[in-house]
N, C-alpha and C. Protein backbone atom coordinates (compact mmCIF):
# COMPACT_ATOMS: atom_id res chain seq x y z
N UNK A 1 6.02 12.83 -20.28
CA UNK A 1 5.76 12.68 -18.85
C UNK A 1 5.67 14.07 -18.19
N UNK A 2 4.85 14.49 -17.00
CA UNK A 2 4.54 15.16 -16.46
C UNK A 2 5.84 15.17 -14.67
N UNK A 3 5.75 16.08 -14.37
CA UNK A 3 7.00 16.55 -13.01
C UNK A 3 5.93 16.51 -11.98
N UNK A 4 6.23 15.83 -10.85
CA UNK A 4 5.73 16.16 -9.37
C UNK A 4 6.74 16.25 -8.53
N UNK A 5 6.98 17.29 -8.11
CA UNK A 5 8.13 17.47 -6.77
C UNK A 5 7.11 17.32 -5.40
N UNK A 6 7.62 16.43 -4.97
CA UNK A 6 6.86 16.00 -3.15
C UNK A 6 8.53 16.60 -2.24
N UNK A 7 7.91 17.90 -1.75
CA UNK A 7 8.65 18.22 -0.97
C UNK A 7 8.77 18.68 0.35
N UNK A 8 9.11 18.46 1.63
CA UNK A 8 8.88 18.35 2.85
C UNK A 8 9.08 19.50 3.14
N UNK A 9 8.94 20.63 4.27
CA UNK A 9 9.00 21.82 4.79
C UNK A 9 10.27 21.28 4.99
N UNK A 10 10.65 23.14 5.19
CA UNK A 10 12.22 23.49 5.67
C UNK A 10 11.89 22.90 7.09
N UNK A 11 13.04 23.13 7.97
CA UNK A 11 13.32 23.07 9.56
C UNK A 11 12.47 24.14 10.28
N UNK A 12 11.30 23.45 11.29
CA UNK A 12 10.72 24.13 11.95
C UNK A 12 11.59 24.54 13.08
N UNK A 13 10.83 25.52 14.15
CA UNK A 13 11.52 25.86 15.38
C UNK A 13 11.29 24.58 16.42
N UNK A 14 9.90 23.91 16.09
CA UNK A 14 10.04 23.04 17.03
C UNK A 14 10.43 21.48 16.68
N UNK A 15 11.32 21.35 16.15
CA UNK A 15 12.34 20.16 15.67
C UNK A 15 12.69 19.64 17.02
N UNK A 16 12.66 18.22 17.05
CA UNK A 16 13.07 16.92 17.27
C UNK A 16 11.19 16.81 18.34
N UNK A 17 10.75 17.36 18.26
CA UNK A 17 9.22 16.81 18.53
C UNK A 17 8.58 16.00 17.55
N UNK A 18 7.40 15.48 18.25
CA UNK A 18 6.37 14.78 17.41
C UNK A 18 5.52 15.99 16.95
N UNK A 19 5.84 16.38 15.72
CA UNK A 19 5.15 17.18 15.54
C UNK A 19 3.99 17.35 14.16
N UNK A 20 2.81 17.30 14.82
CA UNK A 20 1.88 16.82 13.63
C UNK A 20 0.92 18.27 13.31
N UNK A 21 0.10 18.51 14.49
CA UNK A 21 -0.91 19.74 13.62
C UNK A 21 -0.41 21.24 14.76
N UNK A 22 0.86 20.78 15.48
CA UNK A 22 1.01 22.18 16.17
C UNK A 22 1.71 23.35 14.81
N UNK A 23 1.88 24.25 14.97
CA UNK A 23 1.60 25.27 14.06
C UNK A 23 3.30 25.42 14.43
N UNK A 24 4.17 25.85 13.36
CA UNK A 24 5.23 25.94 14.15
C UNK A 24 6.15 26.88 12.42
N UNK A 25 6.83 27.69 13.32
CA UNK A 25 7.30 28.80 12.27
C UNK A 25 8.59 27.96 11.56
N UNK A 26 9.28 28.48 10.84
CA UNK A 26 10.80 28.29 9.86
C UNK A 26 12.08 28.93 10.92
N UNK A 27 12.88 27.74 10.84
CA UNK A 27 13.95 28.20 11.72
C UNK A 27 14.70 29.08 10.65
N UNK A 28 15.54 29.72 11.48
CA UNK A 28 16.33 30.82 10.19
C UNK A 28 16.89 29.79 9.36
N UNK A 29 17.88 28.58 9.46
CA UNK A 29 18.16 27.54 9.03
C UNK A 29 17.43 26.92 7.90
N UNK A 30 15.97 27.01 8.55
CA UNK A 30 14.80 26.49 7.61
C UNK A 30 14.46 27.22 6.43
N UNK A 31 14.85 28.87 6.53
CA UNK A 31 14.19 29.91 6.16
C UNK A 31 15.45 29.65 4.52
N UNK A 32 16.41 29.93 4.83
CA UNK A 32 17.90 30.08 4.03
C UNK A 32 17.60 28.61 3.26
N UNK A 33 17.37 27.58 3.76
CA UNK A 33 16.79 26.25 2.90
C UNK A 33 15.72 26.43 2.19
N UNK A 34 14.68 26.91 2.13
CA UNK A 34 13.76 27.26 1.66
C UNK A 34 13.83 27.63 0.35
N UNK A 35 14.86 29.38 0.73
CA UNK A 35 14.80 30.14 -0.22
C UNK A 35 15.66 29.37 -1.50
N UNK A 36 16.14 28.36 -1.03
CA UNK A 36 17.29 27.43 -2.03
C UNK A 36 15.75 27.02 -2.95
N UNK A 37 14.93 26.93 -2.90
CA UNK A 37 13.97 26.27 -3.86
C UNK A 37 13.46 27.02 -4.61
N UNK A 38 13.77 28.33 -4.67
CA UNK A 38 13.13 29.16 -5.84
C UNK A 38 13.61 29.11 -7.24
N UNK A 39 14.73 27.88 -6.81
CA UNK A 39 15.03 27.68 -8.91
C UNK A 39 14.34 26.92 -9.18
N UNK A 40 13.51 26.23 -8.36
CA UNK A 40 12.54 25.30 -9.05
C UNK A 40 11.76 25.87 -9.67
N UNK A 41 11.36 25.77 -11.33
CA UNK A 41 10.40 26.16 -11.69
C UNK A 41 9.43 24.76 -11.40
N UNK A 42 8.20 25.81 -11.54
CA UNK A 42 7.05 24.95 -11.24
C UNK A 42 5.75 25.99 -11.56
N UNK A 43 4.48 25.53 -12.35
CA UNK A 43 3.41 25.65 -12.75
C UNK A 43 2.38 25.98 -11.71
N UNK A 44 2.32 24.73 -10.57
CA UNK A 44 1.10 24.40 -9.55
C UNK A 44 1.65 24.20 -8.27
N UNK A 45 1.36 24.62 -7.28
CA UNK A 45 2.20 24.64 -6.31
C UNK A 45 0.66 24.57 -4.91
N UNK A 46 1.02 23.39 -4.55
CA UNK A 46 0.25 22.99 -3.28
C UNK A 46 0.76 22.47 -2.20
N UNK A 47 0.26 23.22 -1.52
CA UNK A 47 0.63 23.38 0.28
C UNK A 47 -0.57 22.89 1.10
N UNK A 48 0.11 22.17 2.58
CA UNK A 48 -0.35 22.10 3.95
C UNK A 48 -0.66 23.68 4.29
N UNK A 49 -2.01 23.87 5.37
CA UNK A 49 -2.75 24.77 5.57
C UNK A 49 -0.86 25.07 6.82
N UNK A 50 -0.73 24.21 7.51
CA UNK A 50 0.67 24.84 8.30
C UNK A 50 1.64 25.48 8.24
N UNK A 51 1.70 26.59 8.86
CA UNK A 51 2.74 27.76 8.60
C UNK A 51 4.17 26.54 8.26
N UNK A 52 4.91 26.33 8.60
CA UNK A 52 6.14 25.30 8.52
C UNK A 52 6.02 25.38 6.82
N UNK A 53 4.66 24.70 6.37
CA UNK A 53 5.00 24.30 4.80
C UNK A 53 4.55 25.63 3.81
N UNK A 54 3.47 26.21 4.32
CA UNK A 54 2.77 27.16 3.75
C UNK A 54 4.19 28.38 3.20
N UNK A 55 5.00 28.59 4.58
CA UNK A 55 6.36 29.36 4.51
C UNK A 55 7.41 28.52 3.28
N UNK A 56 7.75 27.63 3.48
CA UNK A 56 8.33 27.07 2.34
C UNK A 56 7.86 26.83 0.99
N UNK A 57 6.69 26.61 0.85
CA UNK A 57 5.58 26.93 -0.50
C UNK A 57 6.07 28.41 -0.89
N UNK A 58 6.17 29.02 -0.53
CA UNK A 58 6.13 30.87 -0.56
C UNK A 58 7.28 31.05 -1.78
N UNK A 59 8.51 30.17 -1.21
CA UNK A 59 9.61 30.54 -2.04
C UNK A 59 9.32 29.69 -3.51
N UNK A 60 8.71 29.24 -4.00
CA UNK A 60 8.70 28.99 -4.71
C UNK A 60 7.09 29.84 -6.01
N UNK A 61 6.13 29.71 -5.22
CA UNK A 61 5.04 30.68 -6.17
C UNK A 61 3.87 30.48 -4.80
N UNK A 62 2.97 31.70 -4.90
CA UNK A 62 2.03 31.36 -3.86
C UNK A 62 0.74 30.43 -4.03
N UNK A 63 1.01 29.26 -2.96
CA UNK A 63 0.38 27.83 -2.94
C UNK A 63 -1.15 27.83 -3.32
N UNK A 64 -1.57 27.20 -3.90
CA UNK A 64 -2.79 26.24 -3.42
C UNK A 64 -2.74 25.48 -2.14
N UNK A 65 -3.71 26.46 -0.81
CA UNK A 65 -3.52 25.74 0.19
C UNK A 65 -4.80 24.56 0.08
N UNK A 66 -4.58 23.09 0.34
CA UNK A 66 -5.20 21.78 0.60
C UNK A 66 -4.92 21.57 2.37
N UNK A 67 -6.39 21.73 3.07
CA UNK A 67 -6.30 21.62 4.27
C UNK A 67 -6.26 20.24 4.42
N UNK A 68 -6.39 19.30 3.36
CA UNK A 68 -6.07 17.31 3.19
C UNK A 68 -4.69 17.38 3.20
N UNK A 69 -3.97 18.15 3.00
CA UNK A 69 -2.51 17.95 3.33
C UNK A 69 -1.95 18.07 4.46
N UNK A 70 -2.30 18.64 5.52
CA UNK A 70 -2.41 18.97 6.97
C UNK A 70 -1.46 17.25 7.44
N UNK A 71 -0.78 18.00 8.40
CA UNK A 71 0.12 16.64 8.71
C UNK A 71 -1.27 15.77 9.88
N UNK A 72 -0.62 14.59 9.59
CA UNK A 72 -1.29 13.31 10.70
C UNK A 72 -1.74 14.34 12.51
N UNK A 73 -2.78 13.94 12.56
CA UNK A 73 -3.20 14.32 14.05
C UNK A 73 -2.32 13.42 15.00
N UNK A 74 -1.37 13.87 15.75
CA UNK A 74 -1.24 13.19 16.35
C UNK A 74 -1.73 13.07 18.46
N UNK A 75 -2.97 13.95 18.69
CA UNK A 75 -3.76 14.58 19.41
C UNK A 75 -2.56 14.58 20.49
N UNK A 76 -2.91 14.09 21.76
CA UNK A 76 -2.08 14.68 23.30
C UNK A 76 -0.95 14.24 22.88
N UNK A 77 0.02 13.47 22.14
CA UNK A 77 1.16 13.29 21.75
C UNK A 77 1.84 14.23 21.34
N UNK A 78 0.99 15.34 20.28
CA UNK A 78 1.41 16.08 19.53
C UNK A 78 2.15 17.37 20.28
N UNK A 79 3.54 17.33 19.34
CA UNK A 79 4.13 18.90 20.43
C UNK A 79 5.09 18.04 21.43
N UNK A 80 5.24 16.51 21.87
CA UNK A 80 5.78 16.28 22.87
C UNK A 80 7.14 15.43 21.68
N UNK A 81 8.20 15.56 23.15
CA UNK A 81 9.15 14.18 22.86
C UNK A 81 8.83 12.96 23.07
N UNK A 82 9.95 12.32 21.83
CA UNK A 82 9.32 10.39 22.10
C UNK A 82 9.42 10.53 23.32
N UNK A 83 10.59 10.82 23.98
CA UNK A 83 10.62 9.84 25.28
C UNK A 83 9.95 9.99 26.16
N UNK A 84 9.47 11.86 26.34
CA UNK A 84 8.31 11.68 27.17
C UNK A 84 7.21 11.20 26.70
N UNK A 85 6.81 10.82 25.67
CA UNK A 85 5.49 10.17 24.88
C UNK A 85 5.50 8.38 25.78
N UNK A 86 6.70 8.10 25.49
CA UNK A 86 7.07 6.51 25.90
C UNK A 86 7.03 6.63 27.77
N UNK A 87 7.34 7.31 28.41
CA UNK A 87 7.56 7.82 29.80
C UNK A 87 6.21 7.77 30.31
N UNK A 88 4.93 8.59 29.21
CA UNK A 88 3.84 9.19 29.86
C UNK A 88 2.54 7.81 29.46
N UNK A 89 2.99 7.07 28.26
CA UNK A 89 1.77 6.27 27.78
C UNK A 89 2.38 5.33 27.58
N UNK A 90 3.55 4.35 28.43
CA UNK A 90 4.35 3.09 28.23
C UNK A 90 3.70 1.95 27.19
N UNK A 91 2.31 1.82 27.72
CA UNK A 91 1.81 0.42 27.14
C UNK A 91 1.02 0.81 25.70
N UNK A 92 0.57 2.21 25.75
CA UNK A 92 0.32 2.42 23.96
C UNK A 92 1.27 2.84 23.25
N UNK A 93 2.66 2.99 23.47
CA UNK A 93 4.00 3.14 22.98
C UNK A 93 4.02 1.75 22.22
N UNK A 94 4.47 1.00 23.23
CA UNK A 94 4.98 -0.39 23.32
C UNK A 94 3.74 -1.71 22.03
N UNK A 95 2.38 -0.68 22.13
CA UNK A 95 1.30 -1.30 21.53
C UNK A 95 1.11 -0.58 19.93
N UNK A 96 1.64 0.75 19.97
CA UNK A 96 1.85 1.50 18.43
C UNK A 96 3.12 0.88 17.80
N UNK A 97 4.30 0.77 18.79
CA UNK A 97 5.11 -0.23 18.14
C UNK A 97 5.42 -1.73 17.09
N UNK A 98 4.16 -2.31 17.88
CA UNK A 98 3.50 -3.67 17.47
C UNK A 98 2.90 -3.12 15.91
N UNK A 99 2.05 -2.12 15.72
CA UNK A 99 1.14 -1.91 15.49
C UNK A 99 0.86 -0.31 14.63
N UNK A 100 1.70 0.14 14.17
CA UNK A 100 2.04 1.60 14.09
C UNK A 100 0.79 2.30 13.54
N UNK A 101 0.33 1.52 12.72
CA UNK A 101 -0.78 2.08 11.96
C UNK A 101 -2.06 1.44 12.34
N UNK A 102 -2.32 0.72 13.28
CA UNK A 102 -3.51 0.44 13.83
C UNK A 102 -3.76 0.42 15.53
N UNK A 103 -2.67 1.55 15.69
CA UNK A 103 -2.60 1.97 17.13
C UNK A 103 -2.64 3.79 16.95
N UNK A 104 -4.20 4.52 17.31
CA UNK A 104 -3.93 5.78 17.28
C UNK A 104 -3.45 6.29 18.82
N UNK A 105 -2.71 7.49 18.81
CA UNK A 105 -2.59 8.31 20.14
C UNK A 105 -3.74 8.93 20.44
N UNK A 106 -3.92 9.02 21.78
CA UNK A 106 -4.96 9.61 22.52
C UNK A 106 -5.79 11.32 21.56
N UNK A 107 -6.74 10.91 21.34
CA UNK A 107 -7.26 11.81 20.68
C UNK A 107 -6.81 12.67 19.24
N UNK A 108 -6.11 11.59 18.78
CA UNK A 108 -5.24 11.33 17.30
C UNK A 108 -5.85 11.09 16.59
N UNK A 109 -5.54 10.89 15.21
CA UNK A 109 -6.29 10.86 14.06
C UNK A 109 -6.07 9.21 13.34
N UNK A 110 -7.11 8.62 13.50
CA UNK A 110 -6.19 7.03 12.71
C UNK A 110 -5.84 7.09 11.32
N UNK A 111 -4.57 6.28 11.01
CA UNK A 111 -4.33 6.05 10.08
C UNK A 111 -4.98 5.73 8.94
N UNK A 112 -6.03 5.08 9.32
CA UNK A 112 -7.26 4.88 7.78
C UNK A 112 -7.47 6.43 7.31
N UNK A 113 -8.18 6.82 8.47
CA UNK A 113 -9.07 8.36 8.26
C UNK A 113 -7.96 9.47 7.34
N UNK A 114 -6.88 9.25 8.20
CA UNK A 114 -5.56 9.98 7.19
C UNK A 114 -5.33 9.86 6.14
N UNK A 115 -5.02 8.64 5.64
CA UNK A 115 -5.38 7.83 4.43
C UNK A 115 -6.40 8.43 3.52
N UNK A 116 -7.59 8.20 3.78
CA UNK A 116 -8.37 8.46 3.25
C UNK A 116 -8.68 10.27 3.12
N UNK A 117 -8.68 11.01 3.95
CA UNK A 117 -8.43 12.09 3.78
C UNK A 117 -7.37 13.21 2.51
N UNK A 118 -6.56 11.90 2.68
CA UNK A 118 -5.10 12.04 1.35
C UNK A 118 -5.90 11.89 -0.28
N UNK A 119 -6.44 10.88 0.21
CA UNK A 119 -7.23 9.89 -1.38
C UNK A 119 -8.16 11.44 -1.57
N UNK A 120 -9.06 12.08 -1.04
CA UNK A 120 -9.86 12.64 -1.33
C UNK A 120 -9.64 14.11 -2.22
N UNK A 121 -8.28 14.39 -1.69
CA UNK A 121 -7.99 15.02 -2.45
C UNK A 121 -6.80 15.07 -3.80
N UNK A 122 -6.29 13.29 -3.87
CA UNK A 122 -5.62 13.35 -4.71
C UNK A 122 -5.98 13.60 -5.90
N UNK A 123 -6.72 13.15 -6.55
CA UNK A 123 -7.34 13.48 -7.55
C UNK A 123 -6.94 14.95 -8.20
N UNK A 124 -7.18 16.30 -7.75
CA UNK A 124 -7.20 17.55 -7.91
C UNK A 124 -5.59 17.51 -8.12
N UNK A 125 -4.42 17.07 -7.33
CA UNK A 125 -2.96 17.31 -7.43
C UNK A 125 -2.90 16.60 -8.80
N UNK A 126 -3.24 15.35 -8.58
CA UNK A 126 -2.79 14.67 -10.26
C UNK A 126 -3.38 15.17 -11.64
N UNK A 127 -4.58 16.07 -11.17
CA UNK A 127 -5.44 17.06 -12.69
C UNK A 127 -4.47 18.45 -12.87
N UNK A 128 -3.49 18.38 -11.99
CA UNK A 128 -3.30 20.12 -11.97
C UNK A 128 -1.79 20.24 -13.04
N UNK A 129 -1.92 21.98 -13.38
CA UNK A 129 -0.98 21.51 -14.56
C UNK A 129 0.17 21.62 -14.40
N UNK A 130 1.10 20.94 -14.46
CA UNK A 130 2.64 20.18 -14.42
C UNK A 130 3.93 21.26 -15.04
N UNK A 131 4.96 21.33 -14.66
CA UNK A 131 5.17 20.83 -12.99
C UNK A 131 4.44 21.21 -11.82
N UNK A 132 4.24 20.11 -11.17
CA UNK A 132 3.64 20.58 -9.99
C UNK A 132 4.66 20.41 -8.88
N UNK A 133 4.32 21.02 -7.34
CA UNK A 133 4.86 20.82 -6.12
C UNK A 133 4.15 20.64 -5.33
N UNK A 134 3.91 20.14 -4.61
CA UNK A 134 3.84 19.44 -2.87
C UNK A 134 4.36 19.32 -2.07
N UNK A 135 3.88 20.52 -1.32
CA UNK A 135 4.99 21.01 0.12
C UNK A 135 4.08 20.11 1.78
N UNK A 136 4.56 19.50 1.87
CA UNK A 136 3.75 18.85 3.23
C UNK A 136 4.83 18.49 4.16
N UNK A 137 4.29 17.56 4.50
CA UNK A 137 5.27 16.69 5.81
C UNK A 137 5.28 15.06 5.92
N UNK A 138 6.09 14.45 6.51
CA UNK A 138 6.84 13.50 6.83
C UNK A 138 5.73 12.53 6.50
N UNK A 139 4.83 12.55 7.21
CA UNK A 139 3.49 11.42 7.20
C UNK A 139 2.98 11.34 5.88
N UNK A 140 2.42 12.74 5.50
CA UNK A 140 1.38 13.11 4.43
C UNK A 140 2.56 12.49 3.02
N UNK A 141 3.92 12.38 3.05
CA UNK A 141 5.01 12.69 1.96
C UNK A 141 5.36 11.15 2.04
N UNK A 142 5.44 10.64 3.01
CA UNK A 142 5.37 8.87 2.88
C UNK A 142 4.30 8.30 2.01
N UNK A 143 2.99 8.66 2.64
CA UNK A 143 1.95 8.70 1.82
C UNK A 143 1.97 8.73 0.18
N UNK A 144 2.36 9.39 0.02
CA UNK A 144 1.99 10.65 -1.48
C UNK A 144 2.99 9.81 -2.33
N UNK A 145 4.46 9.72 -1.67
CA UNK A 145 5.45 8.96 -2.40
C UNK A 145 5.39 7.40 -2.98
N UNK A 146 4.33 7.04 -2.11
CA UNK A 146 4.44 5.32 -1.98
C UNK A 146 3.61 5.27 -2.82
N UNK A 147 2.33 6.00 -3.53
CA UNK A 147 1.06 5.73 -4.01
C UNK A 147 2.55 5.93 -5.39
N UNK A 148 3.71 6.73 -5.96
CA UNK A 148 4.14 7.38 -7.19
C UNK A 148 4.96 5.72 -6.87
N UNK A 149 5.45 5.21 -6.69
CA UNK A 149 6.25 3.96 -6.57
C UNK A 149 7.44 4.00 -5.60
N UNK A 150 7.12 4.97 -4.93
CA UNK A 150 8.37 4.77 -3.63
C UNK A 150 8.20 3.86 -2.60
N UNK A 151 8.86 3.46 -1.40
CA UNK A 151 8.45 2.42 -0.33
C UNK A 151 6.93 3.08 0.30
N UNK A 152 7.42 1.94 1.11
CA UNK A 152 6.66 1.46 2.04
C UNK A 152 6.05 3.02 2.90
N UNK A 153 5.16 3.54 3.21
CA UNK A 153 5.41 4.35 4.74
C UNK A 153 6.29 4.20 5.60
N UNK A 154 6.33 3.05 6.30
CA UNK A 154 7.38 2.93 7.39
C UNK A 154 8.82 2.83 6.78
N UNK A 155 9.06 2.43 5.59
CA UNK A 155 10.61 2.74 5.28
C UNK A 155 10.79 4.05 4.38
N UNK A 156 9.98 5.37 4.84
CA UNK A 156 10.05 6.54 4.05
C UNK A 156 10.82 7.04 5.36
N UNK A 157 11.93 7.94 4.24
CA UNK A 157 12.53 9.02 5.16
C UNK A 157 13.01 10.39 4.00
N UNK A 158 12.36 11.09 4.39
CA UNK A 158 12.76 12.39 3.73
C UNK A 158 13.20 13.61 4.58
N UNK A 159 14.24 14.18 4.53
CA UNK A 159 14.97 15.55 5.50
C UNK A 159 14.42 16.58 5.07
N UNK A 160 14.40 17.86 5.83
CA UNK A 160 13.52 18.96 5.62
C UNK A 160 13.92 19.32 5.05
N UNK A 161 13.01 19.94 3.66
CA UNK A 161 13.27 20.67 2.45
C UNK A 161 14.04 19.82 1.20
N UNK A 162 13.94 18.81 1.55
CA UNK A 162 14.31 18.05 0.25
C UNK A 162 13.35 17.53 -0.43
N UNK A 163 13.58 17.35 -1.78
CA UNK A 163 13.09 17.59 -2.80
C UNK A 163 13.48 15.99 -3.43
N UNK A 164 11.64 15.39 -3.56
CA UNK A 164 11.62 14.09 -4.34
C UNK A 164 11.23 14.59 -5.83
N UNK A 165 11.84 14.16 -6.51
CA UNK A 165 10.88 14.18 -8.17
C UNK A 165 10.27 12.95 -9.07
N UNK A 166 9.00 13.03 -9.17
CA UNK A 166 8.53 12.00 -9.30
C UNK A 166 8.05 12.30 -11.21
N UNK A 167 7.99 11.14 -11.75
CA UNK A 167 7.04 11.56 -13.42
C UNK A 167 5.68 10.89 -13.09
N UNK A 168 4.77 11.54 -13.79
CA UNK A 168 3.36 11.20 -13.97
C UNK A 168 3.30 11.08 -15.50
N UNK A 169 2.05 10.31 -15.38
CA UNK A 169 1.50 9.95 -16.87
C UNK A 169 0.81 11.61 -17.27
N UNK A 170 1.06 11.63 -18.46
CA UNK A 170 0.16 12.75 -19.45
C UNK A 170 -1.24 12.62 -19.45
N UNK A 171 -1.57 12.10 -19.17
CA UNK A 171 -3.32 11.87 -18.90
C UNK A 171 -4.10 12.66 -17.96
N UNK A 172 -3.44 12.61 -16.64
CA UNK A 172 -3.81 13.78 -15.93
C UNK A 172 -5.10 13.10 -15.14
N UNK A 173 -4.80 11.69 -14.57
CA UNK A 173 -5.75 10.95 -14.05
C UNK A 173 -5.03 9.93 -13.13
């Protein structure tokens, strides 16, 4: 069997936001977590084009950046708190709730397109040679996990800078 580590960026500066394609640096916190990952050995190492993951990729070997790894658009949402999100757009709150994945935010990216954006470049992560890593985020890492046999999206939760390990088949397909 072949190693895939799916691993989430350290702690950005702008933590407890919705934060999807704003650009956002390593808290010192994040930075000291990070550097905890350089015993990982690893072969292939692919990163989100976003400073957050690109910085945590670093400590380990320098990435293959995949701009398909780029976290979920989450357009005028993005950068804000829930509550002002729920405060400012009550009835598409209340309607993404219903609906999480077939309700986009205002000038957001839908969930298919994300989806599919993921698929396009999986292929290339599962050919590459093992161990590999995958430094992304919350959305993109629900994703990635559920396709290896983890849950659901909506019952994914991974903390920053932790480290899933998944086996792949030897085939490399």
């Amino acid at each position: 069997m072949r190693t895939l580590y799916l691993i989430r960026h350290a702690e950005p500066e702008d933590c407890g936001v919705l934060l999807g394609r704003t650009d956002s640096l390593l808290t010192a916190r994040g930075q000291l977590a990070a550097a905890q990952l350089s015993s990982l050995r690893v072969q292939t190492v692919f990163s989100s084009p976003l400073r957050r993951a690109v910085d945590t990729a670093l400590h380990l070997k320098p990435p293959i950046v995949l701009p398909e790894l780029a976290e979920i658009d989450f357009g005028q949402w993005d950068g804000l708190y829930w509550k002002d999100i729920q405060r400012r757009w009550p009835d598409l709150v209340a309607a993404k709730e219903k609906d999480w994945f077939g309700v986009t935010p205002p000038g957001g990216e839908p969930w298919d397109a994300f989806v599919a954006r993921l698929e396009r470049m999986w292929p290339r992560i599962l050919a590459a040679k093992a161990p590999i890593a995958v430094v992304a985020h919350a959305a993109v890492n629900s994703v990635l996990s559920h396709w290896l046999g983890g849950p659901e999206p909506l019952g994914f939760h991974q903390h920053y800078c932790e480290v899933l390990t998944f086996s792949l088949p030897h085939d490399r397909t």
